[in-house]
Protein backbone atom coordinates (compact mmCIF):
# COMPACT_ATOMS: atom_id res chain seq x y z
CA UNK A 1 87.00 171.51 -189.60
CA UNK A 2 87.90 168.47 -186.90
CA UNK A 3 84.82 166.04 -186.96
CA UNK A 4 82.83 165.23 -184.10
CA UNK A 5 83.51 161.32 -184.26
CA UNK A 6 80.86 159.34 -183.17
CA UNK A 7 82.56 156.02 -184.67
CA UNK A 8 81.62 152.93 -182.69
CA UNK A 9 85.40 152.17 -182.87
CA UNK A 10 88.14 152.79 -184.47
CA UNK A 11 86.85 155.61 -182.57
CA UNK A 12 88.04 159.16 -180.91
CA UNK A 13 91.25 159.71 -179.09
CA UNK A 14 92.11 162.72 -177.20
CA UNK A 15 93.92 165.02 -179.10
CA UNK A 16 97.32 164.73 -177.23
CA UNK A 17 97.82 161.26 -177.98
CA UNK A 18 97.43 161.91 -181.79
CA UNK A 19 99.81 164.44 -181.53
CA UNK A 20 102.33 162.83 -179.57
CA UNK A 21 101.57 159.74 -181.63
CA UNK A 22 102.80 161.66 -184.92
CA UNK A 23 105.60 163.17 -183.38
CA UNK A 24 107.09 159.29 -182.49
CA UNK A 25 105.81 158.71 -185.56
CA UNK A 26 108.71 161.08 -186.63
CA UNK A 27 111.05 160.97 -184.11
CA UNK A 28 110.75 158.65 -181.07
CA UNK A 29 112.34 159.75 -177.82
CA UNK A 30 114.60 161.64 -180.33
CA UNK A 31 116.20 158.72 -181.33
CA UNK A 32 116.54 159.90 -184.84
CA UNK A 33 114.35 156.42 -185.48
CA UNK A 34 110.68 156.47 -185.79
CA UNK A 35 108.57 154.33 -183.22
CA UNK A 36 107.34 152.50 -186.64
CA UNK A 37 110.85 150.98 -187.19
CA UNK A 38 112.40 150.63 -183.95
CA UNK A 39 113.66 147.19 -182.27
CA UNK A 40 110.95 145.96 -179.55
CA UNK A 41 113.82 144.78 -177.35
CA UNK A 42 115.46 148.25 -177.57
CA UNK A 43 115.72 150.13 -174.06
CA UNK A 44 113.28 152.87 -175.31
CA UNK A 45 110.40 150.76 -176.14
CA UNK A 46 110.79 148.18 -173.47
CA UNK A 47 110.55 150.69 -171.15
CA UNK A 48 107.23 151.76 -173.08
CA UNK A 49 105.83 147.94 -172.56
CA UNK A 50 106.56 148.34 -168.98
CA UNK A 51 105.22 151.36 -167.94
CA UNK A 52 101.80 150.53 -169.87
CA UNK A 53 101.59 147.35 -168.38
CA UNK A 54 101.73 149.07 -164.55
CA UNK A 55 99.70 151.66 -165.30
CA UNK A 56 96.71 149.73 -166.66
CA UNK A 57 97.26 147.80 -163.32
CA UNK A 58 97.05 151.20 -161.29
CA UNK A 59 94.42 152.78 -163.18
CA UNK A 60 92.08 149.78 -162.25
CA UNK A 61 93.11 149.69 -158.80
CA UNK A 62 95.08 146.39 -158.79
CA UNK A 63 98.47 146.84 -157.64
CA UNK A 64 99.76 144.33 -155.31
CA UNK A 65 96.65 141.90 -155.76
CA UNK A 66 98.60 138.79 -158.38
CA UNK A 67 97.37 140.97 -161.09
CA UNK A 68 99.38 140.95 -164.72
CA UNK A 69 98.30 142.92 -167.62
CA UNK A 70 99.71 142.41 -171.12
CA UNK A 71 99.16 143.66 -174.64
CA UNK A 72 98.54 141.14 -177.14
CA UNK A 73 97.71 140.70 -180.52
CA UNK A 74 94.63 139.30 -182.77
CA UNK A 75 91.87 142.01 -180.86
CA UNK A 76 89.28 140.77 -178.56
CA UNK A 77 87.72 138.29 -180.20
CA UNK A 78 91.32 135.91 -180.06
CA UNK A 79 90.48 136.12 -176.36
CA UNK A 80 87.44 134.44 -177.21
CA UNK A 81 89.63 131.59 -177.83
CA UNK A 82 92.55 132.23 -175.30
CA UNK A 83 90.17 132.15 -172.57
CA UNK A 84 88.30 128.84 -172.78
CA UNK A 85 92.06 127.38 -173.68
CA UNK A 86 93.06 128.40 -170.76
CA UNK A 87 90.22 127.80 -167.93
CA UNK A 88 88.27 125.53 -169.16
CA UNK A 89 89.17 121.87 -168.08
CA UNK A 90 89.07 118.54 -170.10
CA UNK A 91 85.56 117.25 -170.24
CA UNK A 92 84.97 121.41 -168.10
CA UNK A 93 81.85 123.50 -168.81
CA UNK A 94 81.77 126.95 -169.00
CA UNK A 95 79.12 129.57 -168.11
CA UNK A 96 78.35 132.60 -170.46
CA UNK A 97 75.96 135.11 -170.17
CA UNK A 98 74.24 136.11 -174.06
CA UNK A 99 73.99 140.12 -174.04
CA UNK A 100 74.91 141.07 -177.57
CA UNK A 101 76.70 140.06 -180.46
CA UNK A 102 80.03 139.30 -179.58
CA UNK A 103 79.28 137.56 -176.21
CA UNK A 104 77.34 135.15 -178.97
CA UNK A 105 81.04 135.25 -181.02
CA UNK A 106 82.64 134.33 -177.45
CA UNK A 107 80.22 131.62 -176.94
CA UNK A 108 80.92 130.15 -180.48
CA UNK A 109 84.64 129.79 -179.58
CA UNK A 110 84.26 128.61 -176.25
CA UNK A 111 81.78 125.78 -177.61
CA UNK A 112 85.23 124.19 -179.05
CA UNK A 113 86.17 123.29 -175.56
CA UNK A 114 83.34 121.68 -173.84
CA UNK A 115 80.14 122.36 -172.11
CA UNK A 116 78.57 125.86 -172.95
CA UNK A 117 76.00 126.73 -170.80
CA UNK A 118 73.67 129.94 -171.42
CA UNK A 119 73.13 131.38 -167.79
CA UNK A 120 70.66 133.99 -169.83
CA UNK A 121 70.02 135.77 -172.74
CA UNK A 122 68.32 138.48 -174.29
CA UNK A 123 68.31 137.23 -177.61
CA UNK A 124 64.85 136.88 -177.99
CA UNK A 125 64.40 141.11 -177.52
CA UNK A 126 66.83 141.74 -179.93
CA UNK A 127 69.23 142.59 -176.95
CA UNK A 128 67.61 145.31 -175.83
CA UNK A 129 68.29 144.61 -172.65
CA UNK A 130 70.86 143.01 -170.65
CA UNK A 131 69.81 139.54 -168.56
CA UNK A 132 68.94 139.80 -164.78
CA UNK A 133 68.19 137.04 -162.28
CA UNK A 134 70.19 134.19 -163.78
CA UNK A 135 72.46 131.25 -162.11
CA UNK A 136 75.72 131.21 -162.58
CA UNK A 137 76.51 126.72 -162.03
CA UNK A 138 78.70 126.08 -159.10
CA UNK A 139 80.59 123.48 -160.96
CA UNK A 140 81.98 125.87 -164.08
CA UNK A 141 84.99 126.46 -164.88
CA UNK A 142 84.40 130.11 -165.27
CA UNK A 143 81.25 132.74 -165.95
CA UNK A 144 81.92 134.45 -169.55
CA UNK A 145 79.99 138.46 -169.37
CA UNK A 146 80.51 141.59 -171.72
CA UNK A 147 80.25 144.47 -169.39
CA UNK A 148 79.08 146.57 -172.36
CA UNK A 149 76.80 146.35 -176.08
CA UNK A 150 78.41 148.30 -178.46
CA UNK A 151 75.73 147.23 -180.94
CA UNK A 152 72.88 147.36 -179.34
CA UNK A 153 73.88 150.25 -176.30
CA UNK A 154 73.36 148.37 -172.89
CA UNK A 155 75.39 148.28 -170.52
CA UNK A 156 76.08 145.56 -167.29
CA UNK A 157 75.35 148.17 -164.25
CA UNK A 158 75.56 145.32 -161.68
CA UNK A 159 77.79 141.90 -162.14
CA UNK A 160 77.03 138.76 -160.20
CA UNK A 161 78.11 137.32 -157.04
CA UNK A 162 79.55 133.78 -157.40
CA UNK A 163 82.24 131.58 -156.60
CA UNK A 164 83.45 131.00 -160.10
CA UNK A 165 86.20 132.61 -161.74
CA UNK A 166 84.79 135.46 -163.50
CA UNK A 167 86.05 136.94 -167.02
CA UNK A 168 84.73 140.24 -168.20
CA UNK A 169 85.26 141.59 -171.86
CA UNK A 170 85.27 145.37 -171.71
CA UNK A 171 86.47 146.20 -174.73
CA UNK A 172 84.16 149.24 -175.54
CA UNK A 173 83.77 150.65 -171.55
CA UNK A 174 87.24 150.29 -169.63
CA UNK A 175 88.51 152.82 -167.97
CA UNK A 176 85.53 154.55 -168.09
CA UNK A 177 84.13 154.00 -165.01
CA UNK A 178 84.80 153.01 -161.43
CA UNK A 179 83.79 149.17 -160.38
CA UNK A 180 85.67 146.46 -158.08
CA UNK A 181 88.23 145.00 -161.00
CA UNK A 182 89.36 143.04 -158.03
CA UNK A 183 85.67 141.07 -158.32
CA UNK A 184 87.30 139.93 -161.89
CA UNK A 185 89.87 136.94 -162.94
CA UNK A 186 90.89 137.96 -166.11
CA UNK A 187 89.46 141.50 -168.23
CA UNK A 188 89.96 142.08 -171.77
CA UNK A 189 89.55 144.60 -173.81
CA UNK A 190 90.31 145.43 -177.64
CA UNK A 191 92.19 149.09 -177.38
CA UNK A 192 90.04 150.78 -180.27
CA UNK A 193 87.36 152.19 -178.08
CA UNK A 194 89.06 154.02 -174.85
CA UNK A 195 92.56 152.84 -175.07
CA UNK A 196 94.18 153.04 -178.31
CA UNK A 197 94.05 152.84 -182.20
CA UNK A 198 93.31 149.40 -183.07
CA UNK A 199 96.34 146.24 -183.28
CA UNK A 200 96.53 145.53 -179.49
CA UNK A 201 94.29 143.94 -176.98
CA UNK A 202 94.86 144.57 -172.74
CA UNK A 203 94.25 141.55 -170.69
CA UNK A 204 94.55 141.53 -167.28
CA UNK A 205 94.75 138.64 -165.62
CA UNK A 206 94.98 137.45 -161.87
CA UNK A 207 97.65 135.15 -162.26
CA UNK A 208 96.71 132.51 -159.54
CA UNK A 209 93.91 130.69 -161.93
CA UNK A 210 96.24 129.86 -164.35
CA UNK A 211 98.03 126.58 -165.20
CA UNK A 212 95.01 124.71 -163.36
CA UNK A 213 93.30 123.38 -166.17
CA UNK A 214 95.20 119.90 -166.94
CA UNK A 215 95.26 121.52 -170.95
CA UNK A 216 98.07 121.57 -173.16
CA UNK A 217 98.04 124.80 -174.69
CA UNK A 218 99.78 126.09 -177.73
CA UNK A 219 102.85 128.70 -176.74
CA UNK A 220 101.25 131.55 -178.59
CA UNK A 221 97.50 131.08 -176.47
CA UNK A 222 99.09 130.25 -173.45
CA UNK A 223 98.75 133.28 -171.07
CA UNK A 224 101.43 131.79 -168.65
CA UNK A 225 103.65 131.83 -171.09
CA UNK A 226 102.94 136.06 -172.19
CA UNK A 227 103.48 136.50 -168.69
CA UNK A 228 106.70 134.96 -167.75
CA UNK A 229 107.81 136.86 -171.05
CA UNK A 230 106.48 140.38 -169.92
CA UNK A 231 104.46 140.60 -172.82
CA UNK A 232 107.24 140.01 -174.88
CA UNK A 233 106.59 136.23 -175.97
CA UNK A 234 106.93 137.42 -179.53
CA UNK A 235 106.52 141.09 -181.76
CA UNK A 236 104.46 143.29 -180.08
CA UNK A 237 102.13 145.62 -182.05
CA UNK A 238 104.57 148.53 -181.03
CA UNK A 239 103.09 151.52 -182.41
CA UNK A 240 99.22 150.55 -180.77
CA UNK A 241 101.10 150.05 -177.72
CA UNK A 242 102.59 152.94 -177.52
CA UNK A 243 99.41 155.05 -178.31
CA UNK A 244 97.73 153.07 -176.10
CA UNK A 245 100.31 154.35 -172.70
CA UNK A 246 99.80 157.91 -173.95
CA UNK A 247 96.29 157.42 -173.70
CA UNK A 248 96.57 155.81 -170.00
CA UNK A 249 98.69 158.64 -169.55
CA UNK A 250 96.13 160.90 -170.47
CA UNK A 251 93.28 159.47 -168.03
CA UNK A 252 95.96 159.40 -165.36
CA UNK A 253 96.58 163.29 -165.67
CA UNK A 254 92.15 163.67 -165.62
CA UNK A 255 92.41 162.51 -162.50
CA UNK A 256 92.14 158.33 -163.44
CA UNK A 257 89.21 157.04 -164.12
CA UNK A 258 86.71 158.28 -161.07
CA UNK A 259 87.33 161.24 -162.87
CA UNK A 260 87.01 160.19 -166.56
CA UNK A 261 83.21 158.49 -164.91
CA UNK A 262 82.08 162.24 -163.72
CA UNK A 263 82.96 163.23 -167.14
CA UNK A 264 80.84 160.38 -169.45
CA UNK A 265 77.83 160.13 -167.05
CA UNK A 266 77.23 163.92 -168.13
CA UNK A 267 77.77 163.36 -171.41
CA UNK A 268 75.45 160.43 -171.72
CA UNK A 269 72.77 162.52 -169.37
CA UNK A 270 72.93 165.13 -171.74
CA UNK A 271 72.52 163.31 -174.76
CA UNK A 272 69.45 160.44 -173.19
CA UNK A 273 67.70 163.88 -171.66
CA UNK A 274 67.30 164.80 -175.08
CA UNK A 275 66.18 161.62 -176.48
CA UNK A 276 63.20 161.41 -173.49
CA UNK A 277 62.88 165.01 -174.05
CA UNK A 278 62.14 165.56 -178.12
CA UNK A 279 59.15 163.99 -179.46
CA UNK A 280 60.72 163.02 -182.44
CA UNK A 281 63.59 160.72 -181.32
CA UNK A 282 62.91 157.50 -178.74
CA UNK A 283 66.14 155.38 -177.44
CA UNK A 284 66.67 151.89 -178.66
CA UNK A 285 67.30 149.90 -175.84
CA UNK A 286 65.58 149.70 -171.91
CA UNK A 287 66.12 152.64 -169.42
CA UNK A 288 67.70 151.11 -167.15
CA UNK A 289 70.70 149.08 -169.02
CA UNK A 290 71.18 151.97 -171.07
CA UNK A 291 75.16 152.05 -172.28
CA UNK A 292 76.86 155.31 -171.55
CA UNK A 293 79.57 154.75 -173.67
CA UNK A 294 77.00 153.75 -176.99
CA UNK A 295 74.17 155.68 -177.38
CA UNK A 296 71.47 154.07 -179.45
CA UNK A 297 68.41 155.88 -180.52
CA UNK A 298 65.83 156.24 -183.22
CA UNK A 299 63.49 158.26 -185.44
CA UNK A 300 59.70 158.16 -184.54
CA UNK A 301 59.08 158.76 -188.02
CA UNK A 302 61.10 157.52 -190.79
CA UNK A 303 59.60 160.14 -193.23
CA UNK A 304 62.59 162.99 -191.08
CA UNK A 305 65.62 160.28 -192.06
CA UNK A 306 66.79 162.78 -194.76
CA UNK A 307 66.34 165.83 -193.15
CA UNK A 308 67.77 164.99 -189.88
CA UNK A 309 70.56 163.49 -192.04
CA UNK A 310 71.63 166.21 -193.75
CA UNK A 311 71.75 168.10 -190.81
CA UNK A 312 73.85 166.33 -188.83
CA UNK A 313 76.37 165.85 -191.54
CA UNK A 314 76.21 169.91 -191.77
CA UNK A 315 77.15 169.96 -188.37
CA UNK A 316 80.58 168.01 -188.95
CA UNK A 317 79.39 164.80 -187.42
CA UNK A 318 80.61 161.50 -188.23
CA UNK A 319 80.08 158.32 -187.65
CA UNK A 320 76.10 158.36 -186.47
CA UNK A 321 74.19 156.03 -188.54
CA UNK A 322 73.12 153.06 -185.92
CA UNK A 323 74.49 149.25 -186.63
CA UNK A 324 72.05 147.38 -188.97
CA UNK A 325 70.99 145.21 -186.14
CA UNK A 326 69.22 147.66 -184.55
CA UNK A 327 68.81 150.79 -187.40
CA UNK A 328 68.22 154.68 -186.61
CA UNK A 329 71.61 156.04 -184.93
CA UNK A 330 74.26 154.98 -182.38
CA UNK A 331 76.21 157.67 -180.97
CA UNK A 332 79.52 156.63 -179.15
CA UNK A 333 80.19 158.72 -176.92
CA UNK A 334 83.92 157.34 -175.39
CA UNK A 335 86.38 158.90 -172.83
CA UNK A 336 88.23 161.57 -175.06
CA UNK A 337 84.68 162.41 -176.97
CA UNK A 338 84.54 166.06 -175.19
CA UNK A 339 81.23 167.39 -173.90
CA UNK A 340 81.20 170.06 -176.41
CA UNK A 341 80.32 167.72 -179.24
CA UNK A 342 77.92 165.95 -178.13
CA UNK A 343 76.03 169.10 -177.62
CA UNK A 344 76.32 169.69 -180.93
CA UNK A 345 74.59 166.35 -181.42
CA UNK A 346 71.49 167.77 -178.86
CA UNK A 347 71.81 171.10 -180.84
CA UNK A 348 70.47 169.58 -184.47
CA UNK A 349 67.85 167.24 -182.75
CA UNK A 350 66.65 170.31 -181.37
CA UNK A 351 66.91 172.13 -184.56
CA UNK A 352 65.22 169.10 -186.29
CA UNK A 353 62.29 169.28 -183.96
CA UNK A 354 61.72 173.13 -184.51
CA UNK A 355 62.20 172.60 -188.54
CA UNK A 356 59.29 170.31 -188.73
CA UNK A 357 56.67 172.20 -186.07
C-alpha cells in the first residue's frame, strides 16, 4: 500500500519523477551508465544542468530580466551564509524579518557580517503568525524574509515594498504559487519540499547586485563565480539535479505553476474547512497567515491522541505528528501531494469525531 506522505520534507514527489528517477538510476539516456556514476562534464548531463537551470527561470516568469539560477550544494541554510557574503558591505547592515525558525538560523549567520537589524518578529507568539507593519531601513544592504513556516504553518501572503534588494528563502513553497519573482534579488530554496529529493539547493539570482559589495569572498561562496561557471564551479550533486528537472518538468506539463496554485489552494481549503469545521481539532497558527503548503493543527483534547493516532496510521498515513515546537500535527501538503490523500486525512477526523459522539 503507497503511503500518503505528509513528511515536512524529505517529502512527496510525483510519481513520474520516482520512476524516471529509477530508471536513470539504471540506465541514463541509455547510456549503458547509470546517472549515479556518470561524468558531470559529459554531454548528457550538461545538457541536464542546462535545461534545469532555464526552466526554473521560465517557470518563475524571469526570462530575459538578468536572472541566473543555479544548483548548489550544502541546502538552504549555506545560503544563510552565501548571502550576507555576498551583499552585505564592510561595516553594511542587513535587514531580516523573524517569522520562524530558520529565518532565526539566517539571522545567526548573517550576524557574522555586520549590523543585523530585526524589522519584526513574531517570536514572542511562538510564530504563530507572520509580522505586519514593519520598516524595512533605507540604508541596508538587503531585507532577509522566508516566504513560508514549515514549522510553525504560516505563510508571507503579501511581501513589502522597498527600495532594498530583497532576498526571499522559499524553500518549502516555490513553485507553488503565482507572485511577482521579478519583485525579488536573489530566491533560494532547498529542493526537498517541491523540487527534488534532498542534496541541491536553486538560487536564483538577478545578477546586477552582485560584485558591489567591496568583500573578498571565498571561490566556493562567491555567487559570481557559480555563475560565470554555469553552475559548474565544482561537482554538482548530479543525481538531485536531475530529479529535480524531472520534477520542473512535471509542473511544466500541469500547466506551470498558475496551475500547480489552483491545485494546492483546494487542497489546503479542504483540509482548514475541516479543521474550522470538527469540534475536536483547532489550527495552530492565525487565519489569515495560514501556510498552504504546511498544515498545522491540534487536538482540543489530548485525552483522543491515541485514538486519533491509531487511526490515521490505519489509514496509511505518514508523516503527521506536528514539530515539537508547536505539538498536535502538521500536515504538508506540497505540489505532487494529490487531492485524494488529503481527503483521506478529512475522512479519519471525521471518523474520529463520530467515534467519540
Amino acid at each position: 500500500m503507497k503511503k500518503h506522505n505528509y513528511s515536512a520534507g524529505p517529502s512527496i514527489l510525483p510519481q513520474e519523477v520516482f520512476e524516471k528517477s529509477a530508471q536513470a538510476i539504471l540506465d541514463f539516456n541509455n547510456s549503458g551508465l547509470s546517472i549515479l556514476e556518470i561524468s558531470h562534464r559529459s554531454k548528457d548531463f550538461v545538457a541536464v544542468m542546462d535545461e534545469a537551470r532555464a526552466l526554473a527561470i521560465e517557470l518563475l516568469g524571469l526570462e530575459g530580466k538578468g536572472y541566473q539560477a543555479l544548483f548548489l550544494g550544502g541546502g538552504a541554510s549555506l545560503e544563510f551564509l552565501m548571502v550576507p557574503y555576498n551583499l552585505m558591505k564592510e561595516n553594511g547592515k542587513a535587514a531580516y524579518l523573524d517569522s520562524g525558525t530558520w529565518a532565526t538560523a539566517a539571522i545567526k549567520e548573517a550576524k557574522f557580517f555586520g549590523e543585523t537589524v530585526i524589522v519584526g518578529s513574531s517570536k514572542e507568539d511562538n510564530y504563530t503568525y507572520v509580522p505586519k507593519g514593519y520598516e524595512i531601513p533605507s540604508d541596508a544592504d538587503y531585507f532577509h524574509c522566508t516566504s513560508n513556516n514549515t514549522i510553525f504553518g504560516t505563510q508571507m501572503k503579501e511581501f513589502p515594498a522597498t527600495n532594498v534588494p530583497v532576498v526571499c528563502d522559499m524553500s518549502s513553497d516555490i513553485f507553488s504559487r503565482v507572485l511577482d519573482f521579478s519583485k525579488f534579488d536573489i530566491i533560494y530554496a532547498g529542493a526537498q519540499k517541491n523540487m527534488g529529493p534532498a542534496g541541491t539547493t536553486l538560487v536564483v539570482i538577478k545578477e546586477e547586485i552582485l560584485g558591489k559589495n567591496g568583500r573578498a569572498i571565498p571561490s566556493m561562496l562567491d555567487y559570481a563565480k557559480h555563475i560565470k561557471a554555469e553552475s559548474m564551479y565544482n561537482t554538482p550533486p548530479v543525481f538531485p539535479v536531475y530529479a529535480a528537472l524531472l520534477t520542473l518538468k512535471w509542473i511544466k506539463e500541469k500547466g506551470g505553476v498558475a496551475a500547480v496554485e489552483k491545485l494546492n489552494n483546494a487542497k489546503a481549503a479542504l483540509l482548514y474547512g475541516e479543521i474550522d469545521r470538527n469540534p475536536l481539532f483547532k489550527g495552530a497558527a492565525v487565519v489569515e497567515d495560514r501556510s498552504n503548503m504546511n498544515v498545522t493543527f491540534l487536538l482540543n483534547n489530548a485525552e483522543h491522541t491515541e485514538t486519533f493516532d491509531k487511526m490515521w496510521k490505519e489509514a496509511g498515513i505518514s508523516g503527521l505528528p506536528g514539530h515539537r515546537s508547536v505539538g498536535g500535527y502538521r500536515a504538508s501538503i506540497y505540489n505532487a501531494m494529490p487531492i485524494e490523500s488529503v481527503q483521506v486525512l478529512v475522512d479519519v477526523m471525521q471518523a474520529l469525531e463520530k467515534s467519540v459522539q
